[in-house]
Protein backbone atom coordinates (compact mmCIF):
# COMPACT_ATOMS: atom_id res chain seq x y z
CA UNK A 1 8.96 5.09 11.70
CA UNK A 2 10.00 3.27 8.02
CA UNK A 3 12.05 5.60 6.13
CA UNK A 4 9.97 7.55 2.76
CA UNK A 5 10.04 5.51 -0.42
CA UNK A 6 11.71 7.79 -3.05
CA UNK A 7 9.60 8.33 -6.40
CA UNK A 8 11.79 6.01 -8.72
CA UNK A 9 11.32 3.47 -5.87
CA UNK A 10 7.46 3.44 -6.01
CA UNK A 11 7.92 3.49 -10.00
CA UNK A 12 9.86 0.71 -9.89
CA UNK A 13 7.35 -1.97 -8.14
CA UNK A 14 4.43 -0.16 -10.25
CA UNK A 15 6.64 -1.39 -13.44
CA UNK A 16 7.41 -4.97 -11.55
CA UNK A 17 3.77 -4.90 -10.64
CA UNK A 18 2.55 -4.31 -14.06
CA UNK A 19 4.55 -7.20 -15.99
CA UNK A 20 3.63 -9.55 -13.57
CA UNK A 21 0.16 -8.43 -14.65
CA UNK A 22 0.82 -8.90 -17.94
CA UNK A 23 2.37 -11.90 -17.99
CA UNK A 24 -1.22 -12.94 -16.41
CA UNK A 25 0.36 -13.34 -12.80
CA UNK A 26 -2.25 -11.42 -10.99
CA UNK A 27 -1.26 -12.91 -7.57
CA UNK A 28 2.24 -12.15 -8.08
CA UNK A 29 0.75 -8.56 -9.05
CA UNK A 30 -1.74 -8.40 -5.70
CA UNK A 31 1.64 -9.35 -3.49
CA UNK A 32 4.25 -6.76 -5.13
CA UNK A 33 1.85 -3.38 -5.26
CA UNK A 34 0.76 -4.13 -1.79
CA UNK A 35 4.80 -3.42 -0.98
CA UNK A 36 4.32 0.33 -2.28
CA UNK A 37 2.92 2.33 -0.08
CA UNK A 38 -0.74 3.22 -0.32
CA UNK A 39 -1.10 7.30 -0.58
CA UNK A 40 -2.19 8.21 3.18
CA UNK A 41 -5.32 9.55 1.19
CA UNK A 42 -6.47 6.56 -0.20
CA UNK A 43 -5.82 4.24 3.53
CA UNK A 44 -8.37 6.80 4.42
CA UNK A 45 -11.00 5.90 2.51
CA UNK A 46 -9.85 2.52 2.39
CA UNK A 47 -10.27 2.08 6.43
CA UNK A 48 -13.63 4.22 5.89
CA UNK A 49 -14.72 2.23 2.75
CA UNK A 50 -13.91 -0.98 3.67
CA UNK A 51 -12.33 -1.19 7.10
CA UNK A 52 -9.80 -1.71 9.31
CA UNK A 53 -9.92 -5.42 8.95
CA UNK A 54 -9.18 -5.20 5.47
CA UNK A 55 -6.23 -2.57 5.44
CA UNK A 56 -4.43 -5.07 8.39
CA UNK A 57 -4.97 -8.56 6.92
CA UNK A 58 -4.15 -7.06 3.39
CA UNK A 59 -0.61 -6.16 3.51
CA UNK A 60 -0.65 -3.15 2.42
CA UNK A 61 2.09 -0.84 3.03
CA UNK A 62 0.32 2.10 5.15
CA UNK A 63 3.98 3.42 6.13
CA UNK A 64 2.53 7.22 4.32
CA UNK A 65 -0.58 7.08 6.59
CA UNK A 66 1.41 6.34 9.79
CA UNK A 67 3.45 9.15 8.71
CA UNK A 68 0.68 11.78 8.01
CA UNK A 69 -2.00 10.26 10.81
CA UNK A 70 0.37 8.96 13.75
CA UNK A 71 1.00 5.43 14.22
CA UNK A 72 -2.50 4.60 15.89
CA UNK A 73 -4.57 6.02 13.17
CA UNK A 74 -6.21 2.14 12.58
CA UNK A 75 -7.28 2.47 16.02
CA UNK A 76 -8.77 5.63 15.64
């Protein structure tokens, strides 16, 4: 199981995230956010919302919904 991102760790790509943003680099944005992980909540209604599919091809980081839902919780 990937070790817990501390708080100043997730606050630090949100910040990286949000100049890239700025600076009108909206890909680079998309590709660093994806690396913090998505609240086990929201992956949740993200699989329920818009599906599996999309939560696998998109990158995301689901390392807090592995954590809280076991590691088969896509499957599920």
């Amino acid at each position: 199981m990937p070790e817990t991102m501390t708080l100043d760790e997730k606050l630090a790509i949100s910040v990286k995230a949000c100049k890239l943003y700025q600076a009108g680099d909206k890909e680079g944005f998309s590709r660093v956010i994806r690396t913090a992980p998505m609240p086990a909540y929201l992956a949740k209604i993200m699989k329920e919302k818009m599906g599996v599919d999309y939560l696998i091809n998109g990158g995301w980081n689901l390392s807090e919904a592995e954590a809280e839902f076991g590691p088969d919780w896509l499957s599920r």
